[in-house]
Protein backbone atom coordinates (compact mmCIF):
# COMPACT_ATOMS: atom_id res chain seq x y z
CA UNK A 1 71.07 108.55 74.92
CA UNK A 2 71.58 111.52 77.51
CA UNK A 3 74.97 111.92 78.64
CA UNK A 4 74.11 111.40 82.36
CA UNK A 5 71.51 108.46 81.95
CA UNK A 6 72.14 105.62 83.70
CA UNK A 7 74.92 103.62 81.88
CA UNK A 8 74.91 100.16 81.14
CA UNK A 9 78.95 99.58 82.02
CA UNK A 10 78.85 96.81 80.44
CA UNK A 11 79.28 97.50 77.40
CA UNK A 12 82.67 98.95 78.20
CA UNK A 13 84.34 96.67 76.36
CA UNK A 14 86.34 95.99 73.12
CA UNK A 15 84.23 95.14 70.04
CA UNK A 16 87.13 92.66 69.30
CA UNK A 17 86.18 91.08 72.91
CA UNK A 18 82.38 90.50 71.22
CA UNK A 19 83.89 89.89 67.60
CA UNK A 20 85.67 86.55 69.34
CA UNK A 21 83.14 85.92 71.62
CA UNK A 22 80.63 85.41 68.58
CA UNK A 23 83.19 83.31 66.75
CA UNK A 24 83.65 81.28 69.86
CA UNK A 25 79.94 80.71 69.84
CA UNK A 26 79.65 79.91 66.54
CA UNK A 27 82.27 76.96 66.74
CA UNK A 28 80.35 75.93 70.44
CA UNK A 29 83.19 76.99 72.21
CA UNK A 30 81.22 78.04 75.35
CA UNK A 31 81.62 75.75 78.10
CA UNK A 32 85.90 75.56 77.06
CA UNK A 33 87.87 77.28 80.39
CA UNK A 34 90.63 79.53 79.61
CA UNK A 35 92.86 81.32 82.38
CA UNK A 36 93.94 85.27 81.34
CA UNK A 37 96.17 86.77 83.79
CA UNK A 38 96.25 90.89 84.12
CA UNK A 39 100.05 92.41 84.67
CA UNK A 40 102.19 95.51 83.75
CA UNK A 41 105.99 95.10 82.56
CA UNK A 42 107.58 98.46 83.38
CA UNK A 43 106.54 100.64 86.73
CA UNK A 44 105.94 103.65 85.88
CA UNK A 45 107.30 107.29 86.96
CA UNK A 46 110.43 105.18 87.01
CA UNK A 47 109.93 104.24 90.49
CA UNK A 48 110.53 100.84 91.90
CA UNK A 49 107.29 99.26 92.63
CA UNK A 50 103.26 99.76 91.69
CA UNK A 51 99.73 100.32 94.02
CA UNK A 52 97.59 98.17 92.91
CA UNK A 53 93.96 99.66 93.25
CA UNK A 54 90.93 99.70 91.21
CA UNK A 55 89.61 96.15 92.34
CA UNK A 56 86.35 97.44 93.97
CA UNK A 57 85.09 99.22 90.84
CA UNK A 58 86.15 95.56 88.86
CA UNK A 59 84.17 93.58 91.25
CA UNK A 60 81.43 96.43 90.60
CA UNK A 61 81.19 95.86 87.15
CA UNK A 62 81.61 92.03 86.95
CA UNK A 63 78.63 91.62 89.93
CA UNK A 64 76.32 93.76 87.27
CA UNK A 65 77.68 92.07 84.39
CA UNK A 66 74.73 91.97 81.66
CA UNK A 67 73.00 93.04 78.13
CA UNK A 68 70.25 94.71 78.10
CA UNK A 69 67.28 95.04 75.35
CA UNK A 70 69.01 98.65 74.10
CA UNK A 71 72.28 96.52 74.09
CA UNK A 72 71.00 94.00 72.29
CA UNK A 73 69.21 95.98 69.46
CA UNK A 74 72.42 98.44 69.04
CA UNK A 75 74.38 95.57 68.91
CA UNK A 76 72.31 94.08 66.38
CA UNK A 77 71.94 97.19 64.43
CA UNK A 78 76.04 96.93 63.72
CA UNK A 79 74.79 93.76 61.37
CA UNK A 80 78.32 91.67 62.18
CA UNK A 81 76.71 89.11 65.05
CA UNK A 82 74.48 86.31 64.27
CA UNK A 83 70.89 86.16 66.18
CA UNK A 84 71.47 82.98 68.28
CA UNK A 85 74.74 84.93 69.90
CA UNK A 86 72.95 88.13 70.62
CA UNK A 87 69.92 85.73 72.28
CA UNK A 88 72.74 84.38 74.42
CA UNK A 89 74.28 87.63 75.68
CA UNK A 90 70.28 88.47 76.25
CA UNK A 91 70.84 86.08 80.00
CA UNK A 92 74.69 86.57 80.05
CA UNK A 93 75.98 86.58 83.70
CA UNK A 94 79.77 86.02 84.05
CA UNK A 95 80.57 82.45 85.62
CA UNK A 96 84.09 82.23 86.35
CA UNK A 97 86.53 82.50 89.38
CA UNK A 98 88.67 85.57 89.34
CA UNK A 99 91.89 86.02 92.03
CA UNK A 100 93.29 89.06 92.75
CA UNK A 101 96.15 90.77 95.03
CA UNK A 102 94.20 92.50 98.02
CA UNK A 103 93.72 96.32 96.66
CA UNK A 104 96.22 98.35 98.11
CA UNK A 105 98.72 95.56 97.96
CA UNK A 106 102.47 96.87 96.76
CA UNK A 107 103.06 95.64 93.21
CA UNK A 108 105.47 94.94 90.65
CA UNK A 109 106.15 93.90 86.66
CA UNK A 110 105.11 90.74 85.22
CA UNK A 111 103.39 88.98 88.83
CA UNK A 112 100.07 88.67 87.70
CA UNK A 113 98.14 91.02 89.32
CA UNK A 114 94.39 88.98 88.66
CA UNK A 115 93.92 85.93 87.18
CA UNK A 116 90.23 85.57 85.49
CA UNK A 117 89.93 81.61 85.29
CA UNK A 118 86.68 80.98 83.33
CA UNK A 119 84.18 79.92 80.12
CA UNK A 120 86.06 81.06 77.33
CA UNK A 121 83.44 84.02 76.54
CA UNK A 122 83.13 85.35 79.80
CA UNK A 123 87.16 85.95 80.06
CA UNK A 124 87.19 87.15 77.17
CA UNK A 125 84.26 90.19 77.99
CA UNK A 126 86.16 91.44 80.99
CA UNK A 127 89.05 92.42 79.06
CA UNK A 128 88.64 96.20 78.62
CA UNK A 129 86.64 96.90 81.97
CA UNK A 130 89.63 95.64 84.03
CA UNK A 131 92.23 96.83 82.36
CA UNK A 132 90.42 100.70 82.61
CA UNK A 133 90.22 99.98 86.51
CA UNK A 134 93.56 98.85 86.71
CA UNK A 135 95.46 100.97 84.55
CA UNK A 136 93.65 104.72 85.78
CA UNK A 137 93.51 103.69 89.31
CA UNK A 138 97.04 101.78 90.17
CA UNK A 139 98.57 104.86 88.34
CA UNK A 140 96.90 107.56 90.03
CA UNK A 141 97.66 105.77 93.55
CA UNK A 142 101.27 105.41 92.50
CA UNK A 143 101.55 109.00 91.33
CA UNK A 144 100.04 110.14 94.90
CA UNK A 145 101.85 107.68 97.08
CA UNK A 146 105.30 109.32 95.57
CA UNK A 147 103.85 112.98 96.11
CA UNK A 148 102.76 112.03 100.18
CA UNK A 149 106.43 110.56 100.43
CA UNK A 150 107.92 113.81 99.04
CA UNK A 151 105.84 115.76 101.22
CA UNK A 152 106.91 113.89 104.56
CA UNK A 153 104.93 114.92 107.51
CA UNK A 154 102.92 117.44 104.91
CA UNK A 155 99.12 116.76 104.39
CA UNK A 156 98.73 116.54 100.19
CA UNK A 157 95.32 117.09 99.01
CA UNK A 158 94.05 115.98 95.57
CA UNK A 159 92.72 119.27 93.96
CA UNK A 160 92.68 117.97 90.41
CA UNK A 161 89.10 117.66 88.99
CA UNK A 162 89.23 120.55 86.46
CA UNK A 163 92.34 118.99 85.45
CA UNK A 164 91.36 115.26 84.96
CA UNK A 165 90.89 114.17 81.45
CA UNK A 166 86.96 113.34 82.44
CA UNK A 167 84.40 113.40 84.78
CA UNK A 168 84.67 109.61 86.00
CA UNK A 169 88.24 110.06 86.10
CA UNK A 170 88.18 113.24 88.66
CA UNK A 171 86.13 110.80 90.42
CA UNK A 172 88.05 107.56 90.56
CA UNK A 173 91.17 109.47 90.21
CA UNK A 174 90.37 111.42 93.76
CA UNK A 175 89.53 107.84 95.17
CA UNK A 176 93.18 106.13 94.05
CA UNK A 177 94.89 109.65 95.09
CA UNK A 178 93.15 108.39 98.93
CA UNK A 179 94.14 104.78 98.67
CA UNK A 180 97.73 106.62 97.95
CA UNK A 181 97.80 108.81 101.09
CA UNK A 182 96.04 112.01 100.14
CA UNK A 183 94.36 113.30 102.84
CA UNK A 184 90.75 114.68 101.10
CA UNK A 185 89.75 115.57 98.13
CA UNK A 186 87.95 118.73 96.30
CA UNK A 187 85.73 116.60 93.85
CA UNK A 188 82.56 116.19 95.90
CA UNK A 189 81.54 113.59 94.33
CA UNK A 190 84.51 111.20 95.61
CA UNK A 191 83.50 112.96 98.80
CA UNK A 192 79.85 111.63 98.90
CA UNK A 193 80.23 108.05 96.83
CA UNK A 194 83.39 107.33 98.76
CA UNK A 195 82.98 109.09 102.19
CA UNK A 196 86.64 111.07 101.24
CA UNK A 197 87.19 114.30 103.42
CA UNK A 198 86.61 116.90 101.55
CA UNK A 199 88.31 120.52 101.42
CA UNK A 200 87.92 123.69 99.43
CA UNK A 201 87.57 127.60 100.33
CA UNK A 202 87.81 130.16 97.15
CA UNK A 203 88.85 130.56 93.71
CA UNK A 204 90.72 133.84 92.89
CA UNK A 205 86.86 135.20 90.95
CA UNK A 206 85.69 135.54 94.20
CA UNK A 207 87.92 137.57 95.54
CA UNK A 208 87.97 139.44 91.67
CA UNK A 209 84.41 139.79 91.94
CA UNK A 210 84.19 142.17 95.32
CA UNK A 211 85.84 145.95 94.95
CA UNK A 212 88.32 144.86 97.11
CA UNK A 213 90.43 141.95 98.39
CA UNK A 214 90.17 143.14 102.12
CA UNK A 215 85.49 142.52 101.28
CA UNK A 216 86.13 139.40 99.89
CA UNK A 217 87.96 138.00 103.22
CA UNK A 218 85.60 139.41 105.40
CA UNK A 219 82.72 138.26 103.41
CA UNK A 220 83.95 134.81 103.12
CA UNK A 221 85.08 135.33 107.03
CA UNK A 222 81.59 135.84 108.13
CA UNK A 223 79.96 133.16 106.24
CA UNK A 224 82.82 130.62 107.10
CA UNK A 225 84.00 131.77 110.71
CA UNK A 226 85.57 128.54 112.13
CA UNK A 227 87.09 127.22 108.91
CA UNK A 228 88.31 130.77 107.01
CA UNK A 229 90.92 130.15 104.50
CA UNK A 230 91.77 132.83 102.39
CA UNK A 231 93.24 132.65 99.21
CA UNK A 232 96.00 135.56 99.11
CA UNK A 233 97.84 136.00 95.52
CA UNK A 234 95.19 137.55 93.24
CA UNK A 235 96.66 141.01 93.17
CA UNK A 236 100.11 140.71 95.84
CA UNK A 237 100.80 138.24 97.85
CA UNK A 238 102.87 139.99 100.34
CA UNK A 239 101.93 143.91 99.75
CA UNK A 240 98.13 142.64 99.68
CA UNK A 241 96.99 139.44 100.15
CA UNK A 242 99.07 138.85 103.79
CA UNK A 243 98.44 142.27 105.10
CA UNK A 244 94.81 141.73 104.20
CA UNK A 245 94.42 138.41 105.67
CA UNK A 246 95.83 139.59 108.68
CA UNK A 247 93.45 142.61 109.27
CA UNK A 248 90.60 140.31 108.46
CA UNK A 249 91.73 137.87 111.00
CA UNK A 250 92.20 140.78 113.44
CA UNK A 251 89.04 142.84 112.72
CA UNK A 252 86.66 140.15 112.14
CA UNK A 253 87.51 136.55 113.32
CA UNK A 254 89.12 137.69 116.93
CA UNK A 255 86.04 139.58 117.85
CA UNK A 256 84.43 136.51 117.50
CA UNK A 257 86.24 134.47 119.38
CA UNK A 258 87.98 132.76 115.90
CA UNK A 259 91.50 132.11 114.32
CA UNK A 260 91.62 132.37 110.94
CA UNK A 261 92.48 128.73 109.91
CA UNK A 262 94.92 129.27 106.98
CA UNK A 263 95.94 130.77 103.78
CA UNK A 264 96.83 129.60 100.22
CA UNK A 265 98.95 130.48 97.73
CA UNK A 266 99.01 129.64 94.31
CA UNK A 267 101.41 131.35 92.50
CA UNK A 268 104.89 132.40 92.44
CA UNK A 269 108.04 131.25 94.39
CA UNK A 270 106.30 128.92 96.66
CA UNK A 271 109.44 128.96 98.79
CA UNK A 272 110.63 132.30 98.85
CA UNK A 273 106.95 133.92 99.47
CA UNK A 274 105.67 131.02 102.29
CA UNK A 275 108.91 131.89 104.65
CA UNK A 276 108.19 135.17 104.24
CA UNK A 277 104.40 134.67 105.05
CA UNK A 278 105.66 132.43 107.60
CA UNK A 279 107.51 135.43 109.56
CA UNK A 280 104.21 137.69 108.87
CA UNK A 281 101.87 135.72 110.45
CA UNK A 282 104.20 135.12 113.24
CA UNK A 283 105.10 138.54 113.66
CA UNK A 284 100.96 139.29 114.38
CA UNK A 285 100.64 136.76 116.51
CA UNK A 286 98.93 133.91 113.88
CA UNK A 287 101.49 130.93 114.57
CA UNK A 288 98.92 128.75 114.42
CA UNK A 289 97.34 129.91 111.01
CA UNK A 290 98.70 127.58 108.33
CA UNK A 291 100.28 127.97 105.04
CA UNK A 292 98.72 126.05 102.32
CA UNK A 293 100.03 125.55 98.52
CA UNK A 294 99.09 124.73 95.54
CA UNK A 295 99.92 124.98 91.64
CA UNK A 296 101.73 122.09 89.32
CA UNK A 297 103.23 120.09 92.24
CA UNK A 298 104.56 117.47 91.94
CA UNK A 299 106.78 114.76 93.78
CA UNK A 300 109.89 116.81 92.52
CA UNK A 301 108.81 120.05 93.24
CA UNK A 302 107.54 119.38 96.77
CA UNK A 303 111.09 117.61 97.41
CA UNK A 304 112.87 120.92 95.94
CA UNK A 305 110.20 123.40 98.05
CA UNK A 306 111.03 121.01 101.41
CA UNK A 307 114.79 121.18 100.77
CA UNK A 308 115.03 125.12 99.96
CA UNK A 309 113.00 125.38 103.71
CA UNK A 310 109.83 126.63 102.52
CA UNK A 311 107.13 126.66 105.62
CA UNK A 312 104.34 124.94 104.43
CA UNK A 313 102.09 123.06 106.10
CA UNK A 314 99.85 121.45 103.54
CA UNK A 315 100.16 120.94 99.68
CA UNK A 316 96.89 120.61 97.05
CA UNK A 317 98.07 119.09 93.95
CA UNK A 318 96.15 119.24 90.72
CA UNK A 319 97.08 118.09 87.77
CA UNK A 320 100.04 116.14 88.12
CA UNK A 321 98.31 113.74 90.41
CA UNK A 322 94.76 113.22 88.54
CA UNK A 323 96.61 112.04 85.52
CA UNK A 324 99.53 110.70 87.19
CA UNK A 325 101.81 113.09 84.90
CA UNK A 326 105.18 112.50 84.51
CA UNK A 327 107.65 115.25 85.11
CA UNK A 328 111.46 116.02 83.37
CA UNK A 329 112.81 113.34 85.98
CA UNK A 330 110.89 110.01 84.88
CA UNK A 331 112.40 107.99 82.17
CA UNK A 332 109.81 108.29 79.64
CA UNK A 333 107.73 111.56 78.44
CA UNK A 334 104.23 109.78 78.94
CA UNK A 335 104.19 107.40 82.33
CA UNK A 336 101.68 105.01 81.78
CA UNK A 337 101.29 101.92 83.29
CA UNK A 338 100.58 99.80 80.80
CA UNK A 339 98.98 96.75 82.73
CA UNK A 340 97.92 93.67 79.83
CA UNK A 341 95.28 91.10 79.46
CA UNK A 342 97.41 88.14 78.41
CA UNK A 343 96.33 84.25 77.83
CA UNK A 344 98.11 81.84 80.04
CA UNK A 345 96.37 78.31 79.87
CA UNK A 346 93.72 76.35 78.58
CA UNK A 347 91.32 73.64 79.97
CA UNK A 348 91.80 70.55 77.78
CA UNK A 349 90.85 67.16 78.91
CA UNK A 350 90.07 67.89 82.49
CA UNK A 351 93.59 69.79 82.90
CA UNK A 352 94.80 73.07 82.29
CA UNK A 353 97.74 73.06 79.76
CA UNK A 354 99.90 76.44 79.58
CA UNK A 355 100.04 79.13 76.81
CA UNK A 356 102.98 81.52 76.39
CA UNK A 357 103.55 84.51 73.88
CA UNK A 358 106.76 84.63 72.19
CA UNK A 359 107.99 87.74 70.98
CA UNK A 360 111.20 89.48 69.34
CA UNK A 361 111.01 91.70 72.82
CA UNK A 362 112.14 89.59 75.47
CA UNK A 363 110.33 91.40 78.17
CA UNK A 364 107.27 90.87 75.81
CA UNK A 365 107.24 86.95 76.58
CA UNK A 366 104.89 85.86 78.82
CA UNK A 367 104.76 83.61 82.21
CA UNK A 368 102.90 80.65 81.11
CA UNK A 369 100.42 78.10 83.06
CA UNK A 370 98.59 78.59 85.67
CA UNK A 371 100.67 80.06 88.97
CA UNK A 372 100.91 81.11 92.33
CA UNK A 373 102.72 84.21 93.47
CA UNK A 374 104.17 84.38 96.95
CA UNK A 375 105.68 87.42 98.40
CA UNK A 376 109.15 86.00 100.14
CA UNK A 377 109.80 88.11 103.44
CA UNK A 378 113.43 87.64 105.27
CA UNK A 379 113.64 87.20 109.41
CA UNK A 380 113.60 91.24 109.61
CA UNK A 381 110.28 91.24 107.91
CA UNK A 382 111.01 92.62 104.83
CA UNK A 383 109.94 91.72 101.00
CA UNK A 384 113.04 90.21 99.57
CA UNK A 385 111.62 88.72 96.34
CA UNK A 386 108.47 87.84 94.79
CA UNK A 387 108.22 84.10 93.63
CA UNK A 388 106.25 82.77 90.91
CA UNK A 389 104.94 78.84 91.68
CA UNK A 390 103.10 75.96 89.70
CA UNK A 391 99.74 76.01 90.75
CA UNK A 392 99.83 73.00 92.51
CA UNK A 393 102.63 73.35 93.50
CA UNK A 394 104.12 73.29 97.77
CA UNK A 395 106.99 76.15 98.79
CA UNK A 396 108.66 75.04 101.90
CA UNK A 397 110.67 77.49 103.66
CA UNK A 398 111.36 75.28 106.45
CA UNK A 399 114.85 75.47 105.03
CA UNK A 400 117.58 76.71 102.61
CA UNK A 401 115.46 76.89 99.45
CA UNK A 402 116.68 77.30 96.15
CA UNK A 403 114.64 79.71 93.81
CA UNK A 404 115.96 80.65 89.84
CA UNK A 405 116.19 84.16 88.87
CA UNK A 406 114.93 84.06 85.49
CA UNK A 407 117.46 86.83 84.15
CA UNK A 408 120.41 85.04 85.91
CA UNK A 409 119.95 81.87 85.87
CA UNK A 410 123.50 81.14 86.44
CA UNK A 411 123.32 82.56 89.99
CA UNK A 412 122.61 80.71 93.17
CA UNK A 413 119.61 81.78 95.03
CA UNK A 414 118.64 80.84 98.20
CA UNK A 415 116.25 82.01 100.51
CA UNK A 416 117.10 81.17 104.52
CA UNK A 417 114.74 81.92 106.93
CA UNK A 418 112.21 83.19 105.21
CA UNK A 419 108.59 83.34 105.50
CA UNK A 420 105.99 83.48 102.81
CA UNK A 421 102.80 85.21 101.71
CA UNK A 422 100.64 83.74 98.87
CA UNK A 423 99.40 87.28 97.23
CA UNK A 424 96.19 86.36 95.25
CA UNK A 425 93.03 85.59 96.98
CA UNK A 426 89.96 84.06 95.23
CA UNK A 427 87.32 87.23 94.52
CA UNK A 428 84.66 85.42 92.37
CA UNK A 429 83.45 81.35 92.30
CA UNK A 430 81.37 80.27 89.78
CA UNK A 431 80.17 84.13 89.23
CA UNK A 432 79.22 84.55 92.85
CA UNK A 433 81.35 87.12 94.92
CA UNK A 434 83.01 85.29 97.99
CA UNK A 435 85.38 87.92 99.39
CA UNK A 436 84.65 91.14 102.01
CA UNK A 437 86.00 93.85 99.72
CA UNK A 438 87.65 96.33 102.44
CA UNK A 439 87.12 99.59 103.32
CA UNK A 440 88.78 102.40 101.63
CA UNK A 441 90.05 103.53 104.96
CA UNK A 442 91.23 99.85 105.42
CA UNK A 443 93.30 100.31 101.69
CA UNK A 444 94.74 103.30 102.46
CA UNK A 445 96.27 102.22 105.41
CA UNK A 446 97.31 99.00 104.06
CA UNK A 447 99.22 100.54 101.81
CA UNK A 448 101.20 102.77 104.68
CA UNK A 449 101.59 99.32 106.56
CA UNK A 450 103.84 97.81 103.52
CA UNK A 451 105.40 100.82 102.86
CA UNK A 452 106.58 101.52 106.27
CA UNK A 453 107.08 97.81 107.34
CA UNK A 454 107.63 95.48 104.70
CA UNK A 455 109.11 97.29 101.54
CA UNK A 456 112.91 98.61 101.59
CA UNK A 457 113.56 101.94 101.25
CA UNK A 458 116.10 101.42 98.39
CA UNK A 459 112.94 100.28 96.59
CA UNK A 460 111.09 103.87 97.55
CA UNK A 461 114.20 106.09 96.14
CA UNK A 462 111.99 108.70 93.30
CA UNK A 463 115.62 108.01 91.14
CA UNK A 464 117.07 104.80 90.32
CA UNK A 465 115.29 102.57 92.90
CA UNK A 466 116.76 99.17 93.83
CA UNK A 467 114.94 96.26 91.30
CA UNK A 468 112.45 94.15 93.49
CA UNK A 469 113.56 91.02 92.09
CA UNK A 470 110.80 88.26 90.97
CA UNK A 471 112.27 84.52 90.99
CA UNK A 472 110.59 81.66 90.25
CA UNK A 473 110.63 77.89 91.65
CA UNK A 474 113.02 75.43 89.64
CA UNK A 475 109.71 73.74 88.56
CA UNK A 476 108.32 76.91 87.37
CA UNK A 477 111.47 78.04 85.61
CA UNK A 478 111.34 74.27 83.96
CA UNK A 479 108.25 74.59 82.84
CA UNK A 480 108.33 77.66 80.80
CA UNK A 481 111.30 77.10 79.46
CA UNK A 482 109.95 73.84 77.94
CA UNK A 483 107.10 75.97 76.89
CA UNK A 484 109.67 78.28 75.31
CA UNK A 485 111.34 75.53 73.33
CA UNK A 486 108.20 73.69 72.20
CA UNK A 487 106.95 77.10 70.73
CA UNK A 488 109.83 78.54 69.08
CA UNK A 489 110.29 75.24 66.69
C-alpha cells in the first residue's frame, strides 16, 4: 500500500480491541451493552484545567466506521480470527449512543469526558481511534491556550509543521493550536481542510541563496508588495538585516505607494534585539511596521520576553506547541495527557449494573455506573465545582444542596445559589449522528467565552493553579463506595 492512498481509518485500532471482539463473538456476546467512559487523571503542563478538542475527527471516524475486502483478507492473513467473525466485521457499522462534552468545553481529571454506551463489540473497536483524537488534540489546544494567555494582547501563530512528530499531526495539531487561540497557521493543509488563516513569508535559504541580503528583500518586495515581511537575522540582525529592511522599504515599497508590513526574527536575544529594532524602525519613520518572533517559544519564554519589555507584536511558535512540549517549569519531563478508555457498567437484565477498577493507586480507581456530570456555577457566574450524578438521577439547586467531596468526605459542602449545566450531550443514537457539530470558529471562541467568563483565574495561574474541585451527589458517593466494598472482599 502507497503511503498516501486513501486510508481505511478504521483500522486504527488495537489488535487487542479485535482479539476481544472475536472472543466476544465466539461466546455470542454481540447484542450485550456495555458503557466505557473516556477521561484523563492528571492535567498536564501542570496547569489547572484541560481543552477538550478532537471530537469532530471522532465523529469522522465513527460515521465511516467499516472493513473493507483488503481489511478483511489482511486480517485474515494474521491466521488468529475465526471466518464467521471476519464475515461479521465484512457489514460492521457501529450501533451505539456516544455523549460527549461540546468540543472546546474547559475540562478536568476523572469527569468523563465521552461516554460510548453500546453492543459490546462496537465499544470495544473505538478504543484506540478516540483516545488518538483526544489525547493529540486536547493537548495541543491546552499547550496553545497557555502560550495565547502568556502572550496577552500578542497574536501567536502555530509555525510547527517541520517540527510535529508526523504529517497528520502538523495537521490536526495546527487545527487544536486554533481551537486554543492561535491566530493562523503555516501548514497549508490545516489552512485548506479547515479554512485556518494562513501566514508565511521566507526561510533564511532564500535570502542565502541571492548575493546579497539587500536582493533578496527587494526580490521578495516586488513579488509580495502589500504583504512584505522580511526575515532579518541570516547574517546581522541589527548591522544588516534592519538597515536592509529599511532601505528596501524606502527604495522599493514607498515608491509604490506600500509599507513594508513587518519583520521577523529568529534568533538571538529576542528582547534585547526587538527594542532595539523597535527604536530603528521608529527612528525611519516605520511605526507601523511590526516586529514578529519566532524560535522555541514557549508559554515561559513569551511571559519572560513580555516582562523584560521586548516590543513585539506577534509570536510564531514551533515546536513547543505542535507537540505540546513541556518546558523546565511543568512537573513532569514528558506532559502528556494521558486520557483512558475505562469500563464503567454493564447491561444485565434490562438494567445497567456498575463496574469499577480497583487499584493499589488510589487515583487509579475508577468512577463506576453510569453518570451525569454537571458543571455547578455560583450567582457571579463562575464554575465552582464539577458534580458527578446517578444517571437517573434529579440535582435541585432550588436550595442549600449538599454535595460530598470524595477526598474529604468529612467536610460539609454546600452549594447556595447555584445554577447548573449538564456537560455531556448525546452525539450518536443507535449509530446515527444526531448533533450539529460546530464550527471551528464557533470552538475557538467557545473556549475564550469560558475562559474569560466562567473559569477563575486562580485556575489559569501557569504555576500552582487553584484545584477545580469535582464532588459528587451523596447518592453517587454511596454508590461507589458500595461498589468499592463489594469488590475489594
Amino acid at each position: 500500500m502507497k503511503q498516501f492512498d486513501k486510508r481505511n481509518l478504521s483500522m486504527v485500532m488495537d489488535l487487542y480491541e479485535l482479539t476481544m471482539a472475536n472472543g466476544y463473538f465466539n461466546g455470542q456476546d454481540t447484542d450485550s451493552k456495555v458503557a466505557f467512559d473516556v477521561f484523563y487523571r492528571r492535567n498536564p503542563f501542570g496547569g489547572g484545567f484541560g481543552i477538550f478538542a478532537g471530537l469532530e475527527q471522532i465523529v469522522e471516524y465513527i460515521n465511516d466506521l467499516h472493513f473493507d475486502d483488503e481489511d478483511i483478507k489482511y486480517l485474515d492473513s494474521l491466521g488468529i480470527f475465526t471466518k464467521d467473525f471476519l464475515e461479521y466485521l465484512r457489514d460492521f457499522k457501529f450501533k451505539g449512543d456516544m455523549y460527549a462534552f461540546p468540543e472546546g468545553t474547559v475540562m478536568y481529571p476523572n469527569e468523563p469526558l465521552i461516554t460510548v454506551v453500546a453492543p459490546l463489540i462496537d465499544a470495544q473497536l473505538v478504543e484506540t481511534a478516540i483516545l488518538a483524537q483526544i489525547n493529540h488534540q486536547s493537548l495541543v489546544a491546552t499547550k496553545t491556550q497557555r502560550i495565547v494567555k502568556a502572550a496577552g494582547d500578542k497574536a501567536v501563530s502555530d509555525f510547527g509543521a517541520r517540527r510535529a512528530h508526523n504529517m497528520d499531526a502538523a495537521v490536526y495539531g495546527a487545527r487544536a493550536a486554533y481551537i486554543g487561540g492561535a491566530v493562523g497557521t503555516a501548514t497549508v493543509l490545516a489552512g485548506q481542510m479547515f479554512d485556518i488563516p494562513v501566514s508565511g513569508t521566507m526561510a533564511h535559504s532564500f535570502i542565502m541563496y541571492y548575493k546579497d541580503e539587500y536582493e533578496a528583500f527587494k526580490n521578495y518586495a516586488l513579488n509580495y508588495p502589500d504583504s512584505s515581511v522580511f526575515l532579518v537575522d541570516t547574517y546581522d540582525t541589527l548591522k544588516s538585516g534592519i538597515p536592509n529592511a529599511i532601505k528596501v522599504a524606502k527604495e522599493v515599497l514607498e515608491p509604490m505607494g506600500k509599507r513594508l508590513k513587518g519583520i521577523r526574527i529568529d534568533s538571538g536575544d529576542l528582547a534585547y534585539l526587538s527594542i532595539q529594532t523597535r527604536k530603528m524602525l521608529d527612528e525611519a519613520g516605520m511605526e507601523d511596521c511590526k516586529i514578529i518572533v519566532s524560535n522555541s517559544l514557549d508559554e515561559h519564554t513569551i511571559s519572560s520576553l513580555n516582562n523584560q519589555g521586548a516590543k513585539i507584536d506577534s509570536y510564531g511558535v514551533g515546536e513547543r506547541l505542535i507537540t505540546g512540549a513541556p518546558s523546565a517549569y511543568d512537573d513532569e519531563p514528558i506532559s502528556l495527557l494521558g486520557a483512558v478508555y475505562k469500563i464503567a457498567a454493564v447491561e444485565e437484565n434490562g438494567k445497567f449494573s456498575p463496574r469499577i477498577k480497583i487499584s493499589g493507586n488510589v487515583e487509579k480507581i475508577t468512577n463506576p455506573g453510569l453518570k451525569k456530570v454537571y458543571r455547578i456555577y455560583d450567582e457571579t457566574g463562575k464554575a465552582k465545582a464539577d458534580l458527578l450524578a446517578m444517571a437517573d438521577e434529579t440535582v435541585d439547586l432550588s436550595g442549600e444542596y449538599r454535595a460530598v467531596a470524595p477526598t474529604m468526605p468529612w467536610k460539609n459542602i454546600t452549594y447556595s445559589n447555584c445554577t447548573a449545566k449538564e456537560l455531556q450531550v448525546k452525539i450518536f443514537e443507535n449509530g446515527k449522528l444526531i448533533y450539529k457539530l460546530p464550527t471551528l470558529k464557533e470552538i475557538r471562541d467557545y473556549v475564550k467565552e469560558q475562559l474569560v467568563n466562567e473559569i477563575w483565574e486562580e485556575e489559569q495561574r501557569f504555576i500552582n493553579p487553584h484545584t477545580h474541585y469535582l464532588d459528587m451527589t451523596p447518592d453517587y458517593y454511596r454508590m461507589k463506595n458500595k461498589e468499592l466494598e463489594e469488590n475489594s472482599k
